[in-house]
PDB file of N, CA and C in Angstrom:
ATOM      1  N   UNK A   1     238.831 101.059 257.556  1.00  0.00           N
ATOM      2  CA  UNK A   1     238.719 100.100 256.468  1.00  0.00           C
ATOM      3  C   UNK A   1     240.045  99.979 255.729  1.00  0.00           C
ATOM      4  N   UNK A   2     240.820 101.159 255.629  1.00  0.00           N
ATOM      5  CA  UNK A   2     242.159 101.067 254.730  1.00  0.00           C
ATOM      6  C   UNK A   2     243.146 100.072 255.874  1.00  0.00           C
ATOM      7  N   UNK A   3     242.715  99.671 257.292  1.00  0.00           N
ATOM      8  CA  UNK A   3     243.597  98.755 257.414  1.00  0.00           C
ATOM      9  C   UNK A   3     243.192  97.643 257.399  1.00  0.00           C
ATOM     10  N   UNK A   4     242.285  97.508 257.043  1.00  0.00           N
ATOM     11  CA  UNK A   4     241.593  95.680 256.803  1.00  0.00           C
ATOM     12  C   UNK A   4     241.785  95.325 255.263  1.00  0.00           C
ATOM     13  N   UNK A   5     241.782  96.473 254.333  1.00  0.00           N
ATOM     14  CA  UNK A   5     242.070  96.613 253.436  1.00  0.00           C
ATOM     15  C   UNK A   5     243.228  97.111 252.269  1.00  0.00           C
ATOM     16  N   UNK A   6     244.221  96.886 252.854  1.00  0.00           N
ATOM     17  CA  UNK A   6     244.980  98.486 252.375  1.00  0.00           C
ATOM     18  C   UNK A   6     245.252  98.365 251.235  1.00  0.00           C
ATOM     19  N   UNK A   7     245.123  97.529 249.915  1.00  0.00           N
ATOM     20  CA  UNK A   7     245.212  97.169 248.828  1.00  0.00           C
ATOM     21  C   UNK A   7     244.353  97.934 247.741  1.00  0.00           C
ATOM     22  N   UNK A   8     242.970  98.351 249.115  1.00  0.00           N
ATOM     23  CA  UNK A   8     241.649  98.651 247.885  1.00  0.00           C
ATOM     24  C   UNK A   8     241.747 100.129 248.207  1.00  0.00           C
ATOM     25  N   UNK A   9     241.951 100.158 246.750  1.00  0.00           N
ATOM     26  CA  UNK A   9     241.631 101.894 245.952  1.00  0.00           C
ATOM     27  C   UNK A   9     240.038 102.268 246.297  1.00  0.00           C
ATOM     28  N   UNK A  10     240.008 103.509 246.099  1.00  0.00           N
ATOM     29  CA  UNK A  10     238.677 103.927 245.443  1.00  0.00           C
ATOM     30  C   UNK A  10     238.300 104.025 243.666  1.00  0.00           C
ATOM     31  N   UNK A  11     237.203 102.938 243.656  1.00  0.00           N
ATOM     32  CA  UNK A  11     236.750 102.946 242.026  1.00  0.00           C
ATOM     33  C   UNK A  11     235.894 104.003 241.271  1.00  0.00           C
ATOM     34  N   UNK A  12     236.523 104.330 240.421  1.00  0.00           N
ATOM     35  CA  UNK A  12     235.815 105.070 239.393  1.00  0.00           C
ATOM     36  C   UNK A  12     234.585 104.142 238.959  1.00  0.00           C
ATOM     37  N   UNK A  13     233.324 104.920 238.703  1.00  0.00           N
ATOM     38  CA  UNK A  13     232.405 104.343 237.899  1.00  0.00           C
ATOM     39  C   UNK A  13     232.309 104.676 236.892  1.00  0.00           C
ATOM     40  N   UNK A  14     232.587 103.541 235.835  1.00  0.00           N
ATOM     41  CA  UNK A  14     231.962 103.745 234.222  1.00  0.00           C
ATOM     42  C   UNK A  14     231.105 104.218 234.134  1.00  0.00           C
ATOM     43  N   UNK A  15     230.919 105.306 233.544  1.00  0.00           N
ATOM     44  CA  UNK A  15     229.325 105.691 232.926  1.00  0.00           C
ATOM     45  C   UNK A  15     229.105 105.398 231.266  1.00  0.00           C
ATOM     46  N   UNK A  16     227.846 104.624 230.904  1.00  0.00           N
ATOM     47  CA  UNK A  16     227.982 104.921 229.596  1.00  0.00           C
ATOM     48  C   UNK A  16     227.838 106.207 229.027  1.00  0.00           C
ATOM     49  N   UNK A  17     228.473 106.445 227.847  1.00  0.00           N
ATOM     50  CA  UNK A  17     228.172 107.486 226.938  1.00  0.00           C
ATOM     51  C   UNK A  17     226.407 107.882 226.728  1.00  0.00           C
ATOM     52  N   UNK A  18     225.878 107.321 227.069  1.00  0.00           N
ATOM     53  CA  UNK A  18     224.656 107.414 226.670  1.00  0.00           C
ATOM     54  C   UNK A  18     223.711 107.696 228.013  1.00  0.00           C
ATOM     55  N   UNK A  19     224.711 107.810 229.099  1.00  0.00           N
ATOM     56  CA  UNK A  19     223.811 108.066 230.392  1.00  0.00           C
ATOM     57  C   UNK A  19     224.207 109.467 230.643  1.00  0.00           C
ATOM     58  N   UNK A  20     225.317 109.761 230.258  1.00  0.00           N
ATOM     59  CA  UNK A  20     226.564 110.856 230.487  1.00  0.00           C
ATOM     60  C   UNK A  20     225.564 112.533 230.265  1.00  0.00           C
ATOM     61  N   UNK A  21     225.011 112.566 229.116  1.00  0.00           N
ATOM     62  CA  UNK A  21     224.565 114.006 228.450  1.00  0.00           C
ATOM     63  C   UNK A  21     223.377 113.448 229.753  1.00  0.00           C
ATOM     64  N   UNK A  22     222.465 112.634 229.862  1.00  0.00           N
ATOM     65  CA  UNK A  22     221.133 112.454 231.153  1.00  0.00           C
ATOM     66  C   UNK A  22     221.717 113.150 232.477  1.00  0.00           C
ATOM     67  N   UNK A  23     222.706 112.558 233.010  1.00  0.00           N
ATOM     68  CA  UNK A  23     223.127 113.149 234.275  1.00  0.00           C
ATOM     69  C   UNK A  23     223.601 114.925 234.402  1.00  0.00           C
ATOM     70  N   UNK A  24     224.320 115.191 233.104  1.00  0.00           N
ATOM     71  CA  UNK A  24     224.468 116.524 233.181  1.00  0.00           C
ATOM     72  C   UNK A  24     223.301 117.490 233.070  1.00  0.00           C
ATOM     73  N   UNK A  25     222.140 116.671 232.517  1.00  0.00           N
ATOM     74  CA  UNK A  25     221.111 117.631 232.519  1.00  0.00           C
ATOM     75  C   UNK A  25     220.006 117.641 233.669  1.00  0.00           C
ATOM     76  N   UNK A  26     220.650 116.415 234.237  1.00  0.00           N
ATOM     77  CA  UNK A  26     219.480 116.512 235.576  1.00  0.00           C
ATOM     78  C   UNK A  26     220.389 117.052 236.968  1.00  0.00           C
ATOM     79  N   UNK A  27     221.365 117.179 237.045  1.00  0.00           N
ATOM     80  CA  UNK A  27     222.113 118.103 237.810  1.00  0.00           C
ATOM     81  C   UNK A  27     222.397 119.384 237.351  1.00  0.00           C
ATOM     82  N   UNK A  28     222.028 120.174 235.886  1.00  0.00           N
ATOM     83  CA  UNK A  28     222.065 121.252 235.570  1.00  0.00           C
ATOM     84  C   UNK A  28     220.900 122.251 236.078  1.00  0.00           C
ATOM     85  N   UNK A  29     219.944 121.206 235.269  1.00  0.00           N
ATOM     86  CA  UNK A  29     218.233 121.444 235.236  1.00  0.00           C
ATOM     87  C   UNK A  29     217.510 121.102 235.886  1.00  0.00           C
ATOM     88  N   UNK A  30     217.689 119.792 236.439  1.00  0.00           N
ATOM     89  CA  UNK A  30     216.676 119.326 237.537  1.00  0.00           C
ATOM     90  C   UNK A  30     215.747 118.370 236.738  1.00  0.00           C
ATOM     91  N   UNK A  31     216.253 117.952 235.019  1.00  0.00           N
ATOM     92  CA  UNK A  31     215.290 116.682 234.826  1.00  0.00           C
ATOM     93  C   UNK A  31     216.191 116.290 233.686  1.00  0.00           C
ATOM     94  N   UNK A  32     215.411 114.761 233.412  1.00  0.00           N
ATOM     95  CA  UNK A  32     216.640 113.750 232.872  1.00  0.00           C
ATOM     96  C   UNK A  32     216.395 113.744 231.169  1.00  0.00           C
ATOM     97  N   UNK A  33     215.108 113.679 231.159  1.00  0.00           N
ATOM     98  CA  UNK A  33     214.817 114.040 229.720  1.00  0.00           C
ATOM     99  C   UNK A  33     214.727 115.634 229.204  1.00  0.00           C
ATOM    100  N   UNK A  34     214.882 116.298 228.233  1.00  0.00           N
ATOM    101  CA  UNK A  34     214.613 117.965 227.591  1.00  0.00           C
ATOM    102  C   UNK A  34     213.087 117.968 227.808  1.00  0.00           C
ATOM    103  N   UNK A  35     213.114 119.010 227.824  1.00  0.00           N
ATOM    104  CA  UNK A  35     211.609 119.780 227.479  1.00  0.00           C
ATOM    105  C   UNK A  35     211.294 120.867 226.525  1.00  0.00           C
ATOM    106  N   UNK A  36     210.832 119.692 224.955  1.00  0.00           N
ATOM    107  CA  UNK A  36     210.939 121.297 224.168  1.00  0.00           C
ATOM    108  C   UNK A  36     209.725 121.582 224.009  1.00  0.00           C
ATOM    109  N   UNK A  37     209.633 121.882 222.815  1.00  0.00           N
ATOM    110  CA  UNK A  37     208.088 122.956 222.218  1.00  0.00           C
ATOM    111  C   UNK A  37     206.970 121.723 222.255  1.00  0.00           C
ATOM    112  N   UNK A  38     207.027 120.662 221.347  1.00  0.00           N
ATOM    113  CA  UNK A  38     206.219 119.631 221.605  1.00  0.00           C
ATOM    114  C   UNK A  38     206.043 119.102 222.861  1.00  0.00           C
ATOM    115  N   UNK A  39     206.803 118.707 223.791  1.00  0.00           N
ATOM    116  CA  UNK A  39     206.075 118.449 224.923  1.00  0.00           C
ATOM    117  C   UNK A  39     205.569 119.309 225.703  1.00  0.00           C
ATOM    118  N   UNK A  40     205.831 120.392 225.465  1.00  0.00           N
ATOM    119  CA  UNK A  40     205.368 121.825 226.673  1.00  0.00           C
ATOM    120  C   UNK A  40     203.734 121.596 225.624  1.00  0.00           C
ATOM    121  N   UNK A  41     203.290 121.624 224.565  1.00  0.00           N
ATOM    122  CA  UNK A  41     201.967 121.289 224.045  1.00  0.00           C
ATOM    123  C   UNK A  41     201.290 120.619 224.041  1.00  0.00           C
ATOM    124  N   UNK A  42     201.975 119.276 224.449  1.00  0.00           N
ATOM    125  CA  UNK A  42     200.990 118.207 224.676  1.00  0.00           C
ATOM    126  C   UNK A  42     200.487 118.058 226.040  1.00  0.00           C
ATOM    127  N   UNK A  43     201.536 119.087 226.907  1.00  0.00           N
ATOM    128  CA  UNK A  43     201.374 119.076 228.198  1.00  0.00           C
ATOM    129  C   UNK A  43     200.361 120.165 228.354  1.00  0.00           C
ATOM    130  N   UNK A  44     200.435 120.972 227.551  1.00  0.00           N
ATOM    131  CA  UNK A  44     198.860 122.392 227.752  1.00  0.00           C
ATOM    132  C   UNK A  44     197.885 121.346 227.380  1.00  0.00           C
ATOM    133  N   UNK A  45     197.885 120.655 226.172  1.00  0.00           N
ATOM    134  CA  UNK A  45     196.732 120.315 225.826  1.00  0.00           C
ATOM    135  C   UNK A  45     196.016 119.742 226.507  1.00  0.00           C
ATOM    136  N   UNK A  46     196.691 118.893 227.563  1.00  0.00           N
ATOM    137  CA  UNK A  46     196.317 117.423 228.080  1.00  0.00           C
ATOM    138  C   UNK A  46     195.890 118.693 229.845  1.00  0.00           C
ATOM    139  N   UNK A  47     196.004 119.567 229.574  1.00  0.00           N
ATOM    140  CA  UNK A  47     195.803 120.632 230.963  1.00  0.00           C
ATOM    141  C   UNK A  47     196.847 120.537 231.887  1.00  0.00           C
ATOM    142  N   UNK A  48     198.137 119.802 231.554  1.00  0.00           N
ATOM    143  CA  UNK A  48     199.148 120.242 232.697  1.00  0.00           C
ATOM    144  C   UNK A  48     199.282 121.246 232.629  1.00  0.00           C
ATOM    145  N   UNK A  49     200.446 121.767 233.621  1.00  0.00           N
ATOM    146  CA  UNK A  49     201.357 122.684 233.025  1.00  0.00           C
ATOM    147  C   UNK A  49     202.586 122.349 231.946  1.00  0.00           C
ATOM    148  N   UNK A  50     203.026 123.739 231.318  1.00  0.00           N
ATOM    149  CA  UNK A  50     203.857 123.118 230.342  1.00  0.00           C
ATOM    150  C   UNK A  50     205.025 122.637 230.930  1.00  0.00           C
ATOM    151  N   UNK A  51     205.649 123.027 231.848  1.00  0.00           N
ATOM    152  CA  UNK A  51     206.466 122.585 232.676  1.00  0.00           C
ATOM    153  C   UNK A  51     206.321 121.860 234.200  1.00  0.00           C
ATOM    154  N   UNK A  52     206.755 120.334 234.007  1.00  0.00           N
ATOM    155  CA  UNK A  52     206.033 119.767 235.017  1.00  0.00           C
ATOM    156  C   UNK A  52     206.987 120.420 236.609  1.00  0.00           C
ATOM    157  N   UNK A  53     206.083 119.612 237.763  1.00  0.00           N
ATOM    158  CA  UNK A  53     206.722 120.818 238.848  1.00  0.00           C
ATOM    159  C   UNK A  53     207.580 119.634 239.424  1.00  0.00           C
ATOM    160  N   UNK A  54     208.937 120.098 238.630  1.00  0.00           N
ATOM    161  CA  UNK A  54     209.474 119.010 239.075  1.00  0.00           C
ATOM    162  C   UNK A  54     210.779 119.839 239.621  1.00  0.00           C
ATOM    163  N   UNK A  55     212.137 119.843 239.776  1.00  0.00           N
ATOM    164  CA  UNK A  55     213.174 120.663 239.655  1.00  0.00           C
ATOM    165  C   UNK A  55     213.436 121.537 239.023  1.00  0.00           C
ATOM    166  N   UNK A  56     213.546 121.632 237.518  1.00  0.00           N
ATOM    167  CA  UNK A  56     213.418 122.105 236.277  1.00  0.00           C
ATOM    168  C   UNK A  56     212.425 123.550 236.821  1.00  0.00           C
ATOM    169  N   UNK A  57     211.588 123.415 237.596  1.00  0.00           N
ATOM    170  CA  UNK A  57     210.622 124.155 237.518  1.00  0.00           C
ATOM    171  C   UNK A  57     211.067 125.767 238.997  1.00  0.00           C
ATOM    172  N   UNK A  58     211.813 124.698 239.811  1.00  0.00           N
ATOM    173  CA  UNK A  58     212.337 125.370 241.103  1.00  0.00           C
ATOM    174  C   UNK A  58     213.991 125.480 241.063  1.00  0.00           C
ATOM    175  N   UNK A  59     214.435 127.057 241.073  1.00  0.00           N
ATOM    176  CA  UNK A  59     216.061 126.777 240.559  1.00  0.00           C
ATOM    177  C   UNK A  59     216.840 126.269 241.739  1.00  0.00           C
ATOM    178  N   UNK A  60     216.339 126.534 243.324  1.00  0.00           N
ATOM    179  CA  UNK A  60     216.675 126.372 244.541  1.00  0.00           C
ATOM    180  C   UNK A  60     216.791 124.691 244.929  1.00  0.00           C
ATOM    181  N   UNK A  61     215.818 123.738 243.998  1.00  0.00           N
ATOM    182  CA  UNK A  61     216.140 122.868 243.793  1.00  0.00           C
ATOM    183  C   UNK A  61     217.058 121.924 243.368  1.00  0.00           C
ATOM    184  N   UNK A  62     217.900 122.895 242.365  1.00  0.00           N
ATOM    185  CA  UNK A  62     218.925 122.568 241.610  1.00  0.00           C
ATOM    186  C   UNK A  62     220.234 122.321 242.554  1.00  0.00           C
ATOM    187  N   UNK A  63     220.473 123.615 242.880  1.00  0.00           N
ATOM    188  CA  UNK A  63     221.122 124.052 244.320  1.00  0.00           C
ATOM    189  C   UNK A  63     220.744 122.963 245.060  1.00  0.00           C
ATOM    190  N   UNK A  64     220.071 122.472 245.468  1.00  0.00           N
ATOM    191  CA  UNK A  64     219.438 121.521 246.343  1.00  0.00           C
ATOM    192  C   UNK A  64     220.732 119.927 245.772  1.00  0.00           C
ATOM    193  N   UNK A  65     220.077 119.784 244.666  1.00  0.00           N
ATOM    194  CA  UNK A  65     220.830 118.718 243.864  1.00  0.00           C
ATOM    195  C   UNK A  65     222.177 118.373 244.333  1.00  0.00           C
ATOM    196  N   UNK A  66     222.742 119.389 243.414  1.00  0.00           N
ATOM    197  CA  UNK A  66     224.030 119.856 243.367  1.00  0.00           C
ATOM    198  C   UNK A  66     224.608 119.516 244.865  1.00  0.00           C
ATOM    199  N   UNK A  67     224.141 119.958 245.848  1.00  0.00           N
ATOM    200  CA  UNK A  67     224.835 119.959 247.346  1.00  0.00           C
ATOM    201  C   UNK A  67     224.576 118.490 247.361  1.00  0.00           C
ATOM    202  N   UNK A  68     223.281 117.769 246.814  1.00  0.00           N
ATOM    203  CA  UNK A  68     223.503 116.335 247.634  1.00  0.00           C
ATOM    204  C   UNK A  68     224.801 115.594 247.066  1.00  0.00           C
ATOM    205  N   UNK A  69     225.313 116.018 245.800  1.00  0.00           N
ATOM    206  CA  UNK A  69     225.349 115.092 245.049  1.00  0.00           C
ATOM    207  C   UNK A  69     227.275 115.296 244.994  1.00  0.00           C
ATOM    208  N   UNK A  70     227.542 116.685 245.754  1.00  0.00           N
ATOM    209  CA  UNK A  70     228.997 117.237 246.259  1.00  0.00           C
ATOM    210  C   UNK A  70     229.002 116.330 247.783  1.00  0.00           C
ATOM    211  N   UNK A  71     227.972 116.728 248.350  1.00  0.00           N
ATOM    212  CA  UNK A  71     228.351 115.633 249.781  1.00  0.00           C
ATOM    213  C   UNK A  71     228.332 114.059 249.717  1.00  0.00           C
ATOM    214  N   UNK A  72     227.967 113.430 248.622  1.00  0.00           N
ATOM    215  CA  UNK A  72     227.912 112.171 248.651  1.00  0.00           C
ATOM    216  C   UNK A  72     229.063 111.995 247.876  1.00  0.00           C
ATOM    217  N   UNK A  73     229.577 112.644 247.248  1.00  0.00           N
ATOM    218  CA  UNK A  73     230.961 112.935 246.730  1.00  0.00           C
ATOM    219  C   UNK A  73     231.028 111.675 245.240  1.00  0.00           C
ATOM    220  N   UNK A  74     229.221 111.885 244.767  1.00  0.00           N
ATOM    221  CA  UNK A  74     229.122 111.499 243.557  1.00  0.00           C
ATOM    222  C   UNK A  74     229.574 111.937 242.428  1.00  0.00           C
ATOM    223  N   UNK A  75     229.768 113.075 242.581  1.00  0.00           N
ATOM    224  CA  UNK A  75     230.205 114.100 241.032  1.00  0.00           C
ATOM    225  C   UNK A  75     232.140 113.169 240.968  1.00  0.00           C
ATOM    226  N   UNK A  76     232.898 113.081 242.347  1.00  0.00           N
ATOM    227  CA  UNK A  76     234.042 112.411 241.716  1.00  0.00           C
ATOM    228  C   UNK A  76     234.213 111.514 241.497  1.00  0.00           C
ATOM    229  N   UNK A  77     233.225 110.429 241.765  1.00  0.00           N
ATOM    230  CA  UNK A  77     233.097 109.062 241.525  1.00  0.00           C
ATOM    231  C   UNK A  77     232.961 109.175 240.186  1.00  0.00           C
ATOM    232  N   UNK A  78     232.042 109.423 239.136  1.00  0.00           N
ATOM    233  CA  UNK A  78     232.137 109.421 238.265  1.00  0.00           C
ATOM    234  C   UNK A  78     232.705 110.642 237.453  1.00  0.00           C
ATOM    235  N   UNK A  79     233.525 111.337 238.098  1.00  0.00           N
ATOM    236  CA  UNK A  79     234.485 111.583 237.142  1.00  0.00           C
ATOM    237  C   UNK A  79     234.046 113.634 236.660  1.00  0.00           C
ATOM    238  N   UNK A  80     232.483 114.086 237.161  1.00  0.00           N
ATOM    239  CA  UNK A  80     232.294 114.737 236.775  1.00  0.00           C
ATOM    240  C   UNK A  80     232.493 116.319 237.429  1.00  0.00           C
ATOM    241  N   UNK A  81     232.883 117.377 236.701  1.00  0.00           N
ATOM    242  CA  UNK A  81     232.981 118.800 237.387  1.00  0.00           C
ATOM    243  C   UNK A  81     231.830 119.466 237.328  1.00  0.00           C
ATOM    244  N   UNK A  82     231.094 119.590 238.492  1.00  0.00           N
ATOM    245  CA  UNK A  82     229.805 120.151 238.273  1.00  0.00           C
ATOM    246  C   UNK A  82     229.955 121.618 238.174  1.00  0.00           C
ATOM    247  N   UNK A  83     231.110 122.300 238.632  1.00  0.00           N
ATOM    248  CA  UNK A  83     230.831 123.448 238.139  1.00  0.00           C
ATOM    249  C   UNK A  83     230.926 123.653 236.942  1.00  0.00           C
ATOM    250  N   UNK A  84     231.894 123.302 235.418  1.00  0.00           N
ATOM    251  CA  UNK A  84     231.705 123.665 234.094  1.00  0.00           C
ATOM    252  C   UNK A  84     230.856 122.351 233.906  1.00  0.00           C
ATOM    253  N   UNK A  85     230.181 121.343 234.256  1.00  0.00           N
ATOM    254  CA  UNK A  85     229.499 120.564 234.153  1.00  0.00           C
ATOM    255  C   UNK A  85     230.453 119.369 232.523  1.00  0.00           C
ATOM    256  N   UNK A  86     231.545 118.968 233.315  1.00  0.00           N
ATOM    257  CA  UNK A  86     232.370 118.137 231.839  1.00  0.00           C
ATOM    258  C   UNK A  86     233.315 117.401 232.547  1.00  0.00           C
ATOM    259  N   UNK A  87     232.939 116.185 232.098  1.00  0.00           N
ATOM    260  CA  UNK A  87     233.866 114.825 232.416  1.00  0.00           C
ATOM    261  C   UNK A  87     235.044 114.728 231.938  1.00  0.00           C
ATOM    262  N   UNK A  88     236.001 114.119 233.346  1.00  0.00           N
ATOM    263  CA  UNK A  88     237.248 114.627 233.433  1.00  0.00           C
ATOM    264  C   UNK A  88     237.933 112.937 232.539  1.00  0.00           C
ATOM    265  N   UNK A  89     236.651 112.146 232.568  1.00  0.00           N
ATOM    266  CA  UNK A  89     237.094 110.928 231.914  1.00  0.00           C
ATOM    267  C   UNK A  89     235.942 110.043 231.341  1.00  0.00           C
TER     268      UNK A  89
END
């Protein structure tokens, strides 16, 4: 492609500020929203568990994440170091 192209870079993706803290916590944790005291209660009440079985719940999952997201070589597209988990821009 760089010789049909040789002009085109590889693009950074903008992330908003407001997606930025979501992604670090669902590649940390394994989910996009927190889970605090109130929802872990509404989630007993209602008979879930307090923690749904989602990633968050499996740490091997995380690990799981993390590798897709180093081989798709998403973390440099947008800019991020998943090991201290902090944007380089």
């Amino acid at each position: 492609m760089t010789d049909i192209f040789p002009w085109r870079r590889p693009v950074k993706v903008p992330i908003p500020t407001t997606v930025k803290t979501q992604l670090i916590r669902h590649f940390s944790i394994g989910l996009l929203y927190p889970i605090n005291d109130e929802v872990m209660e509404v989630r007993q009440r209602s008979g879930l568990s307090p923690v749904p079985p989602t990633a968050h719940g499996y740490p091997e999952a995380v690990q799981d994440i993390q590798t897709l997201i180093r081989a798709m070589k998403v973390d440099k597209k947008i800019g991020l170091d998943l090991d201290t988990m902090e944007y380089q821009y």
